[in-house]
N, C-alpha and C. Protein backbone atom coordinates (compact mmCIF):
# COMPACT_ATOMS: atom_id res chain seq x y z
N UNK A 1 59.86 206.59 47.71
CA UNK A 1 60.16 207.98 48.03
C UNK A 1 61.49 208.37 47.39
N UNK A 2 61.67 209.57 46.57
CA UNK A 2 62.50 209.93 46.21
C UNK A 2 63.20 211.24 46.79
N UNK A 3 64.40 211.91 46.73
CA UNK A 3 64.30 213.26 47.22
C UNK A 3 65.66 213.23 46.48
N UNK A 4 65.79 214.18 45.38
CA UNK A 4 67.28 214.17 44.54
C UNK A 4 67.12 215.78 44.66
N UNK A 5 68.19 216.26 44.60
CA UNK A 5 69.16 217.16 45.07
C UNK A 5 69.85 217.62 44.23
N UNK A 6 69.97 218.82 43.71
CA UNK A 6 70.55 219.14 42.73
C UNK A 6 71.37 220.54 42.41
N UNK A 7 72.08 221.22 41.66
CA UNK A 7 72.57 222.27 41.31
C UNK A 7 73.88 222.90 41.95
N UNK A 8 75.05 221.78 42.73
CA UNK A 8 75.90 221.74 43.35
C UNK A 8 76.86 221.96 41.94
N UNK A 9 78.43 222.92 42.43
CA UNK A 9 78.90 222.75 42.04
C UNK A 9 80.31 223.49 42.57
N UNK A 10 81.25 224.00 41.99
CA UNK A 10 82.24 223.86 42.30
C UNK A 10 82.27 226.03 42.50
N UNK A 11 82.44 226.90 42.95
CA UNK A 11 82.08 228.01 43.30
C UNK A 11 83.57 228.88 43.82
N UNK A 12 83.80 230.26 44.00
CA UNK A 12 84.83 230.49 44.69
C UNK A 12 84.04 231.62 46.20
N UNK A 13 84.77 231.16 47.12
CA UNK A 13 84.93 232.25 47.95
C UNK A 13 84.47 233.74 47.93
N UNK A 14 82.86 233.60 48.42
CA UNK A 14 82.01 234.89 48.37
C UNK A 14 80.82 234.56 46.82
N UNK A 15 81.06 233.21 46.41
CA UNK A 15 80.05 233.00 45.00
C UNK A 15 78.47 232.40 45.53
N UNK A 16 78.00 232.50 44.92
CA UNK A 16 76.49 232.03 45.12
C UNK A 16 76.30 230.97 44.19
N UNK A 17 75.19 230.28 45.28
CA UNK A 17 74.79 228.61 43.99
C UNK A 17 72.96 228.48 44.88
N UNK A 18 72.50 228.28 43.92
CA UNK A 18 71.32 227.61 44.21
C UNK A 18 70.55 226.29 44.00
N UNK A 19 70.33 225.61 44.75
CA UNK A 19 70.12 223.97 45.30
C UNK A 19 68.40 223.74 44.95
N UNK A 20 68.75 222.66 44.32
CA UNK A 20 66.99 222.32 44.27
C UNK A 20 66.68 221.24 44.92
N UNK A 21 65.89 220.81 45.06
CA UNK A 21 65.29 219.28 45.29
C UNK A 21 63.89 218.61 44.90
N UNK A 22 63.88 217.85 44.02
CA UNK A 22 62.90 217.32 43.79
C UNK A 22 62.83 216.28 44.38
N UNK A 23 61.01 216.70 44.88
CA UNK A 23 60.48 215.14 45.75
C UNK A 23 59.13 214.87 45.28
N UNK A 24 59.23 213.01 45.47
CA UNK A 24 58.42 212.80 45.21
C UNK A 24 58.28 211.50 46.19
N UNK A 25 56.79 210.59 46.02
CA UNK A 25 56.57 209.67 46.57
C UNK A 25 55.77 210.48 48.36
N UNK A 26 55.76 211.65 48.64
CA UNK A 26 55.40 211.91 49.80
C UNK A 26 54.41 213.29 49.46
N UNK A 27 53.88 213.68 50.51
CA UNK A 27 52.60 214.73 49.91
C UNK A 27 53.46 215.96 50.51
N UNK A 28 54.21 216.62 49.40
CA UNK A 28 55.34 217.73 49.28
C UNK A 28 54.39 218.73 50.50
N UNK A 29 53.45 219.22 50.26
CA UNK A 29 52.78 220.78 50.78
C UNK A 29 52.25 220.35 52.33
N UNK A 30 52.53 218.74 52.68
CA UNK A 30 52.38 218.38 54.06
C UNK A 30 53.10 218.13 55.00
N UNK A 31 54.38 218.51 53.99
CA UNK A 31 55.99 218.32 54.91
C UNK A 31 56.50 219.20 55.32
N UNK A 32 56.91 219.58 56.21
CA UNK A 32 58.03 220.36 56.71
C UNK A 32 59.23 219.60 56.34
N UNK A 33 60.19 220.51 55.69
CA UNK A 33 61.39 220.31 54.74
C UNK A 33 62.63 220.92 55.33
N UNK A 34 63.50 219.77 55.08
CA UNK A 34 64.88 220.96 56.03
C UNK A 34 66.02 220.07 54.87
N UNK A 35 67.51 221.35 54.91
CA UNK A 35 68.27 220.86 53.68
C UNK A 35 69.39 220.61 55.32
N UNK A 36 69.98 219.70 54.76
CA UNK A 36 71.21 219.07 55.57
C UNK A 36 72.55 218.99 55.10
N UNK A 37 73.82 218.97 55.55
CA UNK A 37 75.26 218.61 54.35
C UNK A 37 75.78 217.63 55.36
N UNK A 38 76.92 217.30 54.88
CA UNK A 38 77.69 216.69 55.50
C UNK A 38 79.07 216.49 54.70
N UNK A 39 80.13 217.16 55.51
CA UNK A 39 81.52 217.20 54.97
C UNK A 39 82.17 215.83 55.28
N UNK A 40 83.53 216.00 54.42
CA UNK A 40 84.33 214.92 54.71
C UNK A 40 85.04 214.45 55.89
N UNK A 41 84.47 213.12 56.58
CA UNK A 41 84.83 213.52 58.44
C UNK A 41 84.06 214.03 59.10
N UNK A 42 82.91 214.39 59.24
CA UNK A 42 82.43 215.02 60.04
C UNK A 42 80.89 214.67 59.79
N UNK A 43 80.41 214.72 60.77
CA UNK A 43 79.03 214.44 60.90
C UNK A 43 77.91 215.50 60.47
N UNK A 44 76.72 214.50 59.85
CA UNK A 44 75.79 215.32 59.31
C UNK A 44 75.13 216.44 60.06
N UNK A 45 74.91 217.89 59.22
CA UNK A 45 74.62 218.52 60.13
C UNK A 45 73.47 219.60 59.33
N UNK A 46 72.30 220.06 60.30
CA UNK A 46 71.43 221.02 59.78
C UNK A 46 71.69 222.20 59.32
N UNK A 47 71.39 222.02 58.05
CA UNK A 47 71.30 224.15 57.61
C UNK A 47 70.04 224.89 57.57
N UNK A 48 68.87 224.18 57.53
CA UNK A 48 67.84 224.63 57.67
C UNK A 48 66.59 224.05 57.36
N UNK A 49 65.42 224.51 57.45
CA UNK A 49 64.39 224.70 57.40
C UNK A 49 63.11 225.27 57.74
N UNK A 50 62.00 224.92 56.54
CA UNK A 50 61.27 225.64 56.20
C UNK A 50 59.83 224.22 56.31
N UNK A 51 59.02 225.47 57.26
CA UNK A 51 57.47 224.76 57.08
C UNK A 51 56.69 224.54 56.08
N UNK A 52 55.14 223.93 56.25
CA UNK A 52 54.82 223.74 55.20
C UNK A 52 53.74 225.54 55.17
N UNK A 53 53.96 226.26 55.94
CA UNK A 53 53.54 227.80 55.71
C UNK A 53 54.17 228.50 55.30
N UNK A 54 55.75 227.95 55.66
CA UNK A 54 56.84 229.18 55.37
C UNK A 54 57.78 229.63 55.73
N UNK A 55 57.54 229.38 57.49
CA UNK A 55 58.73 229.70 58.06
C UNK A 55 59.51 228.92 58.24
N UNK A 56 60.80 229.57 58.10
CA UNK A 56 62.10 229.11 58.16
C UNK A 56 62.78 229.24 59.27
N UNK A 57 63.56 228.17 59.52
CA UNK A 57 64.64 228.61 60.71
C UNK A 57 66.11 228.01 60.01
N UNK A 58 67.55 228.69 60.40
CA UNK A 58 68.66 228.15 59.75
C UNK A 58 69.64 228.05 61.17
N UNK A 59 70.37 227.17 60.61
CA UNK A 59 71.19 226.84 61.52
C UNK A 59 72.54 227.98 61.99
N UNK A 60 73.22 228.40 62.75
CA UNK A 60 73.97 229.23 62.92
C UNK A 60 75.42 229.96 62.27
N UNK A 61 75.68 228.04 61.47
CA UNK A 61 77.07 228.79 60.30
C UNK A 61 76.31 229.19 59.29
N UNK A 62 74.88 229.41 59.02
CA UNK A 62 74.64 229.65 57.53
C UNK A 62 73.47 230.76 57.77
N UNK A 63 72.79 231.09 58.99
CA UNK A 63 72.17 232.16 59.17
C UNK A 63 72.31 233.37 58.58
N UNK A 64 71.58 234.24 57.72
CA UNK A 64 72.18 235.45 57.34
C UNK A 64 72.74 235.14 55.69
N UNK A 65 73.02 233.95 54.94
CA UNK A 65 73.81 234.07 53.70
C UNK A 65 72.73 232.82 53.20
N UNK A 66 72.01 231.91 54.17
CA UNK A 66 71.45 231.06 53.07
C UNK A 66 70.45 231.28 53.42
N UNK A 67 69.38 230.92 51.96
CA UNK A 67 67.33 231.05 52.09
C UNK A 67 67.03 230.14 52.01
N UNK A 68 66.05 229.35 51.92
CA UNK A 68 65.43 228.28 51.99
C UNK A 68 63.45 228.76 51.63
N UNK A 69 63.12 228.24 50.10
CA UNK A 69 61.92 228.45 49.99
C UNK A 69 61.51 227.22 49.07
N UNK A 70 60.26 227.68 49.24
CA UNK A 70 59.69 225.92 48.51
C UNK A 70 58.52 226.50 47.83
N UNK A 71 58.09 226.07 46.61
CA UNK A 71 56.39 225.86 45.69
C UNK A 71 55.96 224.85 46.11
N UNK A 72 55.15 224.88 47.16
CA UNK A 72 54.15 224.10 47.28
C UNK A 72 53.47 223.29 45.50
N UNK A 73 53.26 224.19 44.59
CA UNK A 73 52.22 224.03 43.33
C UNK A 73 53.35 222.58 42.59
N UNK A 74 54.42 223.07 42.91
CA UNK A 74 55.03 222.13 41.67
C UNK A 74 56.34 221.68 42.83
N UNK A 75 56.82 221.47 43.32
CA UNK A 75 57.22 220.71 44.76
C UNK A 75 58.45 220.91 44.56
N UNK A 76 59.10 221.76 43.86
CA UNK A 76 60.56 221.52 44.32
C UNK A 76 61.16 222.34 46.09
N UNK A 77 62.31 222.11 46.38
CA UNK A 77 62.79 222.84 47.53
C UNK A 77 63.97 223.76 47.33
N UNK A 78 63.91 224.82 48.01
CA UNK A 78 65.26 225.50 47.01
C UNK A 78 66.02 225.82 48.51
N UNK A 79 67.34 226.21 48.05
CA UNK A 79 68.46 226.09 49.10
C UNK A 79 69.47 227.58 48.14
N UNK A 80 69.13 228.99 48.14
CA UNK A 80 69.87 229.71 47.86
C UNK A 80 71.08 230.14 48.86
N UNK A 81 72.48 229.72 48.36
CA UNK A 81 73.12 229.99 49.34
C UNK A 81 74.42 231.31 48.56
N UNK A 82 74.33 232.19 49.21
CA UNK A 82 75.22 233.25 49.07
C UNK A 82 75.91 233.30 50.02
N UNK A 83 77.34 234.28 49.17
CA UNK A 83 78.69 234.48 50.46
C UNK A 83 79.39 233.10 50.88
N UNK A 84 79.27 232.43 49.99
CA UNK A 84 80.04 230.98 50.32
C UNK A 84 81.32 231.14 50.77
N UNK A 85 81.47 229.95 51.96
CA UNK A 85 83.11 230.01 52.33
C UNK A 85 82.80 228.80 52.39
N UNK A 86 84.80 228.42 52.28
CA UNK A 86 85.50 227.00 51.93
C UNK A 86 84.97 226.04 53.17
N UNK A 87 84.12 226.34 54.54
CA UNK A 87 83.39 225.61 55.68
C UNK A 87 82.02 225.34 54.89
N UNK A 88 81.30 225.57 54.04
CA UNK A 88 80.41 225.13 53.68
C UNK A 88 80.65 224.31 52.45
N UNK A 89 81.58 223.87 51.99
CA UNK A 89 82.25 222.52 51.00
C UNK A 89 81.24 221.25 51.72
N UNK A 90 80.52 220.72 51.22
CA UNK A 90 80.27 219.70 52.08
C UNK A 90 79.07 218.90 50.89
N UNK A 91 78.60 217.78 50.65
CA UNK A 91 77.31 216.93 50.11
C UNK A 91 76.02 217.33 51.04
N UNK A 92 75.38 218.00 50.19
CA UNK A 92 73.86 218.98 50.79
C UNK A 92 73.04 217.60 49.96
N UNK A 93 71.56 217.66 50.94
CA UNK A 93 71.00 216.90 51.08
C UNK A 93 69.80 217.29 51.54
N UNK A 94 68.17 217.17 51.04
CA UNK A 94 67.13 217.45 51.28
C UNK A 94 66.20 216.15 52.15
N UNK A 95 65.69 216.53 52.75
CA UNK A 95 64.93 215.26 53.16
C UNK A 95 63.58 216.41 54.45
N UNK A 96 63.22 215.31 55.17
CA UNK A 96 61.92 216.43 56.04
C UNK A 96 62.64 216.60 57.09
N UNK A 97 61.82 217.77 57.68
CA UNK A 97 62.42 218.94 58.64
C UNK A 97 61.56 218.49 59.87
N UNK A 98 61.83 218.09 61.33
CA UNK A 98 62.98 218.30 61.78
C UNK A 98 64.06 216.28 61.37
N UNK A 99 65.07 216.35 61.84
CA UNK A 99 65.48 215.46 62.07
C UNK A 99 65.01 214.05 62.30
N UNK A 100 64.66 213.85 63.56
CA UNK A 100 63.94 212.84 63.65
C UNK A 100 62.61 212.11 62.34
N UNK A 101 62.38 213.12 61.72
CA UNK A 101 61.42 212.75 60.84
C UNK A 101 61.77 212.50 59.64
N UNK A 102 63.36 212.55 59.69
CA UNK A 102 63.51 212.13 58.20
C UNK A 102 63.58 210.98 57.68
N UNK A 103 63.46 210.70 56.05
CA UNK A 103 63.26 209.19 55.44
C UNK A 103 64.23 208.86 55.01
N UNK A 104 64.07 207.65 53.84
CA UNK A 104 65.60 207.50 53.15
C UNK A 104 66.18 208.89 52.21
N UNK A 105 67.67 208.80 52.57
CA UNK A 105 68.38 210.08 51.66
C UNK A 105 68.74 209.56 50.69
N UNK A 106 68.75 210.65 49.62
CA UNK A 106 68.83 211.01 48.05
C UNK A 106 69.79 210.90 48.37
N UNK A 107 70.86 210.78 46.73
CA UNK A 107 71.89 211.08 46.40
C UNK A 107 73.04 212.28 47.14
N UNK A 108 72.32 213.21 47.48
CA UNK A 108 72.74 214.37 47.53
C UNK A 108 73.82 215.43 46.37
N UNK A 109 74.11 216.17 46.52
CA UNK A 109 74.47 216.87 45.45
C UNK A 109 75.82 217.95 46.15
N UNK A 110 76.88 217.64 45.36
CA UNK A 110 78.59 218.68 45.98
C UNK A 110 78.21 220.14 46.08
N UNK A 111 78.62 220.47 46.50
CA UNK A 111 79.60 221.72 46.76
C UNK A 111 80.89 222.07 47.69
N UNK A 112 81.55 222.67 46.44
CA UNK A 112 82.68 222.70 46.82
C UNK A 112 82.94 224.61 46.77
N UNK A 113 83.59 224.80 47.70
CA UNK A 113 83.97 226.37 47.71
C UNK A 113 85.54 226.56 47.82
N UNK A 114 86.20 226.69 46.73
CA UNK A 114 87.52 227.03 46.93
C UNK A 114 87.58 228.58 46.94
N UNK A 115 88.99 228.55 47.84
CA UNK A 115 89.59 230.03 48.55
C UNK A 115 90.84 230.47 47.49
């Protein structure tokens, strides 16, 4: 199982970045998918997810500025996040939605938001 994470980078205060994830090794259009970060010090924590129909739910610091959609046809996961602030700096990370169901983690991929 793979799940790599990608399109992190370094952004300012109010910039937008969009996150991919390619997976493989698992049957993509049968998962419910959720993207996760985790800052320096602090414990991993949910930003969201999205079923394998569609709906989404996001977690409360990112409600309102980040999307979360997926192609079933060609499997990537996307993580559009707008209105960035320097609290969302953290290693984002794809894996399945909810928690408990997740497998081994990818690499994950930075972002950093300077002010």
């Amino acid at each position: 199982v793979q799940l790599q994470a990608s399109g992190g980078g370094l952004v300012q205060v109010g910039g937008s970045l969009r996150l991919s994830c390619a997976v493989s090794g698992i049957i993509f259009k049968e998962n419910d998918m959720g993207w996760y970060r985790q800052a320096p010090g602090k414990q991993r924590e949910w930003v969201g997810g999205i079923s394998t129909t569609g709906f989404t739910a996001y977690g409360s610091a990112v409600k309102g500025r980040f999307t979360i959609s997926r192609d079933n046809a060609k499997n990537p996961l996307y993580l559009q996040m707008n209105n960035l602030k320097p609290e969302d700096t953290a290693v984002y990370h794809c894996n399945r939605w909810p928690l408990f169901s997740t497998i081994s983690w990818g690499q994950g991929t930075q972002v950093t938001v300077s002010s």
